[in-house]
N, C-alpha and C. Protein backbone atom coordinates (compact mmCIF):
# COMPACT_ATOMS: atom_id res chain seq x y z
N UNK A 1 45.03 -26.14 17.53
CA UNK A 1 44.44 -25.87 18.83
C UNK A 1 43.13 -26.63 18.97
N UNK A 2 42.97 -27.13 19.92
CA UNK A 2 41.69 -27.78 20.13
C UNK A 2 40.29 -27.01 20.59
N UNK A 3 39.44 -27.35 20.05
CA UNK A 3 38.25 -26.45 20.66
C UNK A 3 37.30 -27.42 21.20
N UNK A 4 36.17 -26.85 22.04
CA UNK A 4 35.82 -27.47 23.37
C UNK A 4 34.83 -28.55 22.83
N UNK A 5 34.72 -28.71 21.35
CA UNK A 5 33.87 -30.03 21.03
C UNK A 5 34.89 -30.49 20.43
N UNK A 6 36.27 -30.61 20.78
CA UNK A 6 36.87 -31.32 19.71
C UNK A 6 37.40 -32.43 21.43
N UNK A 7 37.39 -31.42 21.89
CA UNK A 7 37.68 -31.97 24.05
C UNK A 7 36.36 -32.74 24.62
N UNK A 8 34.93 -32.31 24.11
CA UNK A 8 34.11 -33.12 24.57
C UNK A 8 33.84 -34.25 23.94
N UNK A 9 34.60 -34.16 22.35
CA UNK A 9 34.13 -35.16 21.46
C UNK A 9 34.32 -36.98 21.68
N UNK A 10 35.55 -36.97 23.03
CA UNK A 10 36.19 -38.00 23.98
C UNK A 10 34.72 -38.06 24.77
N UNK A 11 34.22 -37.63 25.10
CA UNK A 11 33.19 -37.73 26.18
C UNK A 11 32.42 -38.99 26.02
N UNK A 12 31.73 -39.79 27.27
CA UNK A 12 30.92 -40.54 26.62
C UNK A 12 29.17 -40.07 26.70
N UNK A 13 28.46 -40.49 25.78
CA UNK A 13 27.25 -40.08 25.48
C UNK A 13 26.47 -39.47 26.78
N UNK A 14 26.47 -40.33 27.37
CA UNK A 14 25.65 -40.13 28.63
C UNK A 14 25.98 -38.71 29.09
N UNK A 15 26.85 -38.62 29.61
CA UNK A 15 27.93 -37.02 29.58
C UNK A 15 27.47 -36.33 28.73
N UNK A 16 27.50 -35.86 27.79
CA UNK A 16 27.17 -35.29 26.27
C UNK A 16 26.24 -35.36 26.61
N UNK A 17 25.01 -35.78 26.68
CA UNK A 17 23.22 -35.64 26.73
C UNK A 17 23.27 -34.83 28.12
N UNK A 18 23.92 -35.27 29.21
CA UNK A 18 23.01 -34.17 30.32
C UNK A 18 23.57 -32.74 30.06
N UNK A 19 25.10 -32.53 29.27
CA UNK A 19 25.30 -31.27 29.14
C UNK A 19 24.47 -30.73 27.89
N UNK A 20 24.03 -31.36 27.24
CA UNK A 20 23.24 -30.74 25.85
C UNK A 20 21.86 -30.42 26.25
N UNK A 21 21.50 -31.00 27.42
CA UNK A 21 20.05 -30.94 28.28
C UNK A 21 20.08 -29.48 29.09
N UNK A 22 21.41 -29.38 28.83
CA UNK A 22 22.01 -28.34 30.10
C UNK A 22 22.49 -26.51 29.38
N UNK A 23 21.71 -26.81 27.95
CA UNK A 23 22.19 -26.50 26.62
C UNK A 23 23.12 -25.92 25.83
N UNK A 24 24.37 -26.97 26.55
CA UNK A 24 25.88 -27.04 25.85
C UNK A 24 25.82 -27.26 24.70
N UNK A 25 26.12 -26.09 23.62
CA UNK A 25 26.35 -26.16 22.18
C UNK A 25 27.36 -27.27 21.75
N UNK A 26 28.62 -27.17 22.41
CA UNK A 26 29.59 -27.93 22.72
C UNK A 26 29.18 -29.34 22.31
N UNK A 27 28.49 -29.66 23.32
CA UNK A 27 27.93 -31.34 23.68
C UNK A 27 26.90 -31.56 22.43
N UNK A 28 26.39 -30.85 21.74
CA UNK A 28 25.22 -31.32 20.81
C UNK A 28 26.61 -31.27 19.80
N UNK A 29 27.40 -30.46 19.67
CA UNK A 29 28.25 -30.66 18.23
C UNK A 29 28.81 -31.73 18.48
N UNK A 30 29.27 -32.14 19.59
CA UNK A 30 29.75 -33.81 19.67
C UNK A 30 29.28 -34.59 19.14
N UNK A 31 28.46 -34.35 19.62
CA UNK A 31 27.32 -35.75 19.35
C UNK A 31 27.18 -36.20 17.77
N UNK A 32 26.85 -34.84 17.50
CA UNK A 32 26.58 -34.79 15.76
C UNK A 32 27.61 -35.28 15.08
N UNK A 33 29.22 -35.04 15.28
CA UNK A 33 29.79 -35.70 15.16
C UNK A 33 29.99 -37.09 15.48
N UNK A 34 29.78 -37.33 16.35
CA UNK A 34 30.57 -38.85 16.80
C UNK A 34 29.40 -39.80 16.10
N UNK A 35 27.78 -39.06 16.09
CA UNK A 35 26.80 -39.98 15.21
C UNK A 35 26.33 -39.23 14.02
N UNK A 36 26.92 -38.97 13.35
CA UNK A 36 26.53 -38.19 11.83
C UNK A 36 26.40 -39.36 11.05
N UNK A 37 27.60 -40.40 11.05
CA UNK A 37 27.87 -41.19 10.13
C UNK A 37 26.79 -42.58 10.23
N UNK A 38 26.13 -42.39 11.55
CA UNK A 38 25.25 -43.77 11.87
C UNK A 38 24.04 -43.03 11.73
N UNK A 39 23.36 -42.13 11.13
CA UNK A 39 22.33 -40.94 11.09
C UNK A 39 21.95 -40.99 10.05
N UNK A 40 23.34 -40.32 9.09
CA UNK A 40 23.19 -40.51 7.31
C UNK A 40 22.94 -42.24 7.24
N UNK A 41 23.56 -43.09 7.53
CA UNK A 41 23.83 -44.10 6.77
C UNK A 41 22.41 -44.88 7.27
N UNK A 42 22.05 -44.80 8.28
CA UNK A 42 20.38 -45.30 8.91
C UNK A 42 19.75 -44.63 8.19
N UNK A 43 19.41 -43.86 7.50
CA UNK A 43 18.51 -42.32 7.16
C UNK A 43 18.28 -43.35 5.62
N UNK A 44 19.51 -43.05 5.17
CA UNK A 44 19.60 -44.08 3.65
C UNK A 44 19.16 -45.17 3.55
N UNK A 45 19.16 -46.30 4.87
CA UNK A 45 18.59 -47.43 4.80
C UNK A 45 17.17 -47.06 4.75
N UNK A 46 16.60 -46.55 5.47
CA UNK A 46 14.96 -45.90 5.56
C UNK A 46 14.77 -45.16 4.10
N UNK A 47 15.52 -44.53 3.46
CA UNK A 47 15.03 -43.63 2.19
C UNK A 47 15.61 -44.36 0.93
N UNK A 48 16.37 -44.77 0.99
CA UNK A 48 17.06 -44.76 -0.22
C UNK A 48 17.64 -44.50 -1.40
N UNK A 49 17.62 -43.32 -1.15
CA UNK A 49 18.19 -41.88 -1.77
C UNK A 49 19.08 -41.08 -0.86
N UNK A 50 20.34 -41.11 -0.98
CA UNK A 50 21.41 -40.10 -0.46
C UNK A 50 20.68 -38.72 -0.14
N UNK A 51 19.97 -38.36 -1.37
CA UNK A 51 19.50 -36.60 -1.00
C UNK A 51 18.32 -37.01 0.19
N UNK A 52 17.78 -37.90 0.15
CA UNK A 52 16.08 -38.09 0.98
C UNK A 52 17.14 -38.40 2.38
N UNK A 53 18.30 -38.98 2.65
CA UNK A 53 18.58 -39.44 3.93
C UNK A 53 19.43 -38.09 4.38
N UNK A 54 20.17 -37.37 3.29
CA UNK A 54 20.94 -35.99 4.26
C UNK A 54 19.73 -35.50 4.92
N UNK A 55 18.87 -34.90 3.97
CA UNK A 55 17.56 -34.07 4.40
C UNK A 55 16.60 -34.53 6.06
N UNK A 56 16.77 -35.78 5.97
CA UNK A 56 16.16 -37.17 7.03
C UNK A 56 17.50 -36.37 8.04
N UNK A 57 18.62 -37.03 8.43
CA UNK A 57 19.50 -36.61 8.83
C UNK A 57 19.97 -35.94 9.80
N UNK A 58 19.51 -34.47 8.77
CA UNK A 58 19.65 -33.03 9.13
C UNK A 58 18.25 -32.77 9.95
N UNK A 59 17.43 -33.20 9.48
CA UNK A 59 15.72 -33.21 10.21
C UNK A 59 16.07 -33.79 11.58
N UNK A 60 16.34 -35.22 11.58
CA UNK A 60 16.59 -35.30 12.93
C UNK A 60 17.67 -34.76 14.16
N UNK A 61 18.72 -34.11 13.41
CA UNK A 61 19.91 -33.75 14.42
C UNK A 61 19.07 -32.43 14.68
N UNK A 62 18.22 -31.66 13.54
CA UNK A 62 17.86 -30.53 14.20
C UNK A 62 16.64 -30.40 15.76
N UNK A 63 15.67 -31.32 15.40
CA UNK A 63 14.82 -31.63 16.31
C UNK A 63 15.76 -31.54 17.53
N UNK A 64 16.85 -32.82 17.49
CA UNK A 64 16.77 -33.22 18.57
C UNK A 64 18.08 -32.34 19.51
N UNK A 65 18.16 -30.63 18.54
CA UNK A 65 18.63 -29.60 19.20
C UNK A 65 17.38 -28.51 20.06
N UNK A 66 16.36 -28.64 19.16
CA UNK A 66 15.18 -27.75 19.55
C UNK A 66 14.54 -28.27 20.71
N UNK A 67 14.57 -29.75 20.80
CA UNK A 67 13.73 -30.28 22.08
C UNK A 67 14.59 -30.89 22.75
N UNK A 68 15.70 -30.72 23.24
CA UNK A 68 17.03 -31.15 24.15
C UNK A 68 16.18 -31.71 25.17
N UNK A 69 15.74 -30.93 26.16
CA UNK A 69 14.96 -30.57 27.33
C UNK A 69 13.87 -31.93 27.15
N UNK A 70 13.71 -32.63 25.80
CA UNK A 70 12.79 -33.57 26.42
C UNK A 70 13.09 -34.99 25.70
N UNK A 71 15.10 -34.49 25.82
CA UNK A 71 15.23 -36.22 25.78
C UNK A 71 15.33 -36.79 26.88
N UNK A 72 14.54 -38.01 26.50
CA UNK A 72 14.82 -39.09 28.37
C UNK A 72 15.89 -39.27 29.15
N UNK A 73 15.32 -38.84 30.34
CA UNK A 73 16.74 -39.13 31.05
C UNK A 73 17.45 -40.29 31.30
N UNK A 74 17.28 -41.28 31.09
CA UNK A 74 17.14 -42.07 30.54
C UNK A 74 18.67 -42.50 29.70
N UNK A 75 19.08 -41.25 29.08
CA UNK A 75 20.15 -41.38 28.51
C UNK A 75 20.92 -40.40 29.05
N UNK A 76 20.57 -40.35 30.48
CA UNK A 76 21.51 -39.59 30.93
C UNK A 76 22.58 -40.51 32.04
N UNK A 77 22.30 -41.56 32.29
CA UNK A 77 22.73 -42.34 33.36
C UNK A 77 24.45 -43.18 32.64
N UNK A 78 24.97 -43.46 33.93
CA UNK A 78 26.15 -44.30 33.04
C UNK A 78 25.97 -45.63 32.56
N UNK A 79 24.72 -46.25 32.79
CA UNK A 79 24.27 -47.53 32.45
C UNK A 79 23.25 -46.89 31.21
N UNK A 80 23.53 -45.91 30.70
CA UNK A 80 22.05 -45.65 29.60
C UNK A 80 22.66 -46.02 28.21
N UNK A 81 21.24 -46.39 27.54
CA UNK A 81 21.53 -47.48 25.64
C UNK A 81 22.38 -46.17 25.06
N UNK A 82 22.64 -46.65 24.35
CA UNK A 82 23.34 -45.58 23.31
C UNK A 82 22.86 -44.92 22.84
N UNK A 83 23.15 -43.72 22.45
CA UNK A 83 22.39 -42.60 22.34
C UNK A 83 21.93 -42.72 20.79
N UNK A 84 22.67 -43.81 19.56
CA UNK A 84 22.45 -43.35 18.38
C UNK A 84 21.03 -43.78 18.64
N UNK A 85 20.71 -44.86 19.43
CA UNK A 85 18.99 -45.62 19.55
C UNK A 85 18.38 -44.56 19.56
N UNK A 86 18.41 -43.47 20.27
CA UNK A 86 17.62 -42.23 19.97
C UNK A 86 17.39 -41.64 18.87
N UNK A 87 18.61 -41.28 18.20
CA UNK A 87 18.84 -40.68 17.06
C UNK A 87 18.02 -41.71 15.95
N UNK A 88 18.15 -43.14 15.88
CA UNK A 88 17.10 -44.20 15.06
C UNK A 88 15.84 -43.62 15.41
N UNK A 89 15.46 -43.18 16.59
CA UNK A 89 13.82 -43.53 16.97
C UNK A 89 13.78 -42.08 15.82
N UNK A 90 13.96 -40.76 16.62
CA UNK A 90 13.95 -39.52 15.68
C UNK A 90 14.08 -39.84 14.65
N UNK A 91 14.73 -40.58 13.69
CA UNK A 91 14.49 -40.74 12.35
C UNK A 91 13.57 -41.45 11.58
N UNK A 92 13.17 -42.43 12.45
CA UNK A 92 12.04 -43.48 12.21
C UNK A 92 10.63 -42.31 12.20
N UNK A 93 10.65 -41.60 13.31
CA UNK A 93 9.48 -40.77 13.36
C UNK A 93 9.42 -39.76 12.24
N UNK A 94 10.44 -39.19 11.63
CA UNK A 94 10.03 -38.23 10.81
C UNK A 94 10.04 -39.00 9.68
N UNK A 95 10.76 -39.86 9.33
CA UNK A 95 10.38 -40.70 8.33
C UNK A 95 9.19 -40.99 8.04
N UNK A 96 8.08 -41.09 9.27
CA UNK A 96 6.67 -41.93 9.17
C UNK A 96 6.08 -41.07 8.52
N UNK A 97 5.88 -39.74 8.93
CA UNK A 97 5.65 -38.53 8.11
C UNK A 97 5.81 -37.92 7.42
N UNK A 98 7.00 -37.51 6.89
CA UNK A 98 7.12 -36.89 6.06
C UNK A 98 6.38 -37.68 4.08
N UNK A 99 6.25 -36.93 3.74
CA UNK A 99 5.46 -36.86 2.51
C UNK A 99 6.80 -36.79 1.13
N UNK A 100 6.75 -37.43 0.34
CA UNK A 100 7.55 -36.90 -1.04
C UNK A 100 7.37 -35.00 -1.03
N UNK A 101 6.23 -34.29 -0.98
CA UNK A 101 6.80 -33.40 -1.32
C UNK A 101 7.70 -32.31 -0.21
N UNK A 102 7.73 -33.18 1.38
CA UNK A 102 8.57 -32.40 2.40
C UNK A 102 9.77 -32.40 1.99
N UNK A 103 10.60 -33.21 1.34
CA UNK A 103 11.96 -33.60 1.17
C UNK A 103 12.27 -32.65 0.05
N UNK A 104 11.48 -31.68 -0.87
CA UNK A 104 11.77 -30.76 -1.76
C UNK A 104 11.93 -29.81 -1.36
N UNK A 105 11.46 -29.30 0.29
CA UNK A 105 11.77 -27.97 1.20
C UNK A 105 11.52 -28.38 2.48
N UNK A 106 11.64 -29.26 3.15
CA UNK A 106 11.68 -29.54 4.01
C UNK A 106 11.58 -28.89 5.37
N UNK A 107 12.51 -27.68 5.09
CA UNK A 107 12.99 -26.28 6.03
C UNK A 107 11.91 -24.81 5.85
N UNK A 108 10.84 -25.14 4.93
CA UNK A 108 9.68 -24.37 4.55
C UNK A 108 10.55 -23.40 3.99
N UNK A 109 11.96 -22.77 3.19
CA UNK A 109 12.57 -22.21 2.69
C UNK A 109 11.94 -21.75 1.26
N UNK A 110 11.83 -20.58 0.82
CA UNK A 110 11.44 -20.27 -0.79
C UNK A 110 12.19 -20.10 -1.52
């Protein structure tokens, strides 16, 4: 049986961002899917460590669930860049910051 991100997962980005703006769980699990694999594998080019790029990764897919509301619209249009360019910038940024010892708890977890 299909479920409704396996139906939006056809969608194209642009679509997917105004419903995830719109805050379709749906549309963000798409996404994560259709760019997980260009996320991790960018994340790794920036870290170079498998564990430093899941952690990178996961940092950025989470952000860019918490602040939906202030991705550009920008990528909401049918002429808009591809959305992984976003997902690069979010990773580039937490990359700039983060410290060796964020990547040991990253999630402030004890």
């Amino acid at each position: 049986m299909l479920t409704p991100s396996h139906i939006k997962g056809g969608l194209p980005d642009f679509i997917l961002v105004a419903e995830l703006k719109g805050d379709d769980e749906d549309a963000y699990n798409a996404l994560v899917i259709k760019h997980q694999d260009f996320s991790n594998n960018h994340a790794f080019t920036l870290t170079k460590d498998r564990g430093r790029a899941l952690t990178l990764s996961t940092l950025a897919f989470r952000h860019i669930w918490r602040s939906r509301h202030m991705i550009p619209d920008e990528f909401m249009s049918c002429v808009a860049p591809p959305f992984w360019i976003y997902i690069a910038k979010v990773l580039h940024a937490y990359f700039d910051v983060l410290k060796d010892v964020d990547y040991d708890n990253p999630f402030g977890e004890d």
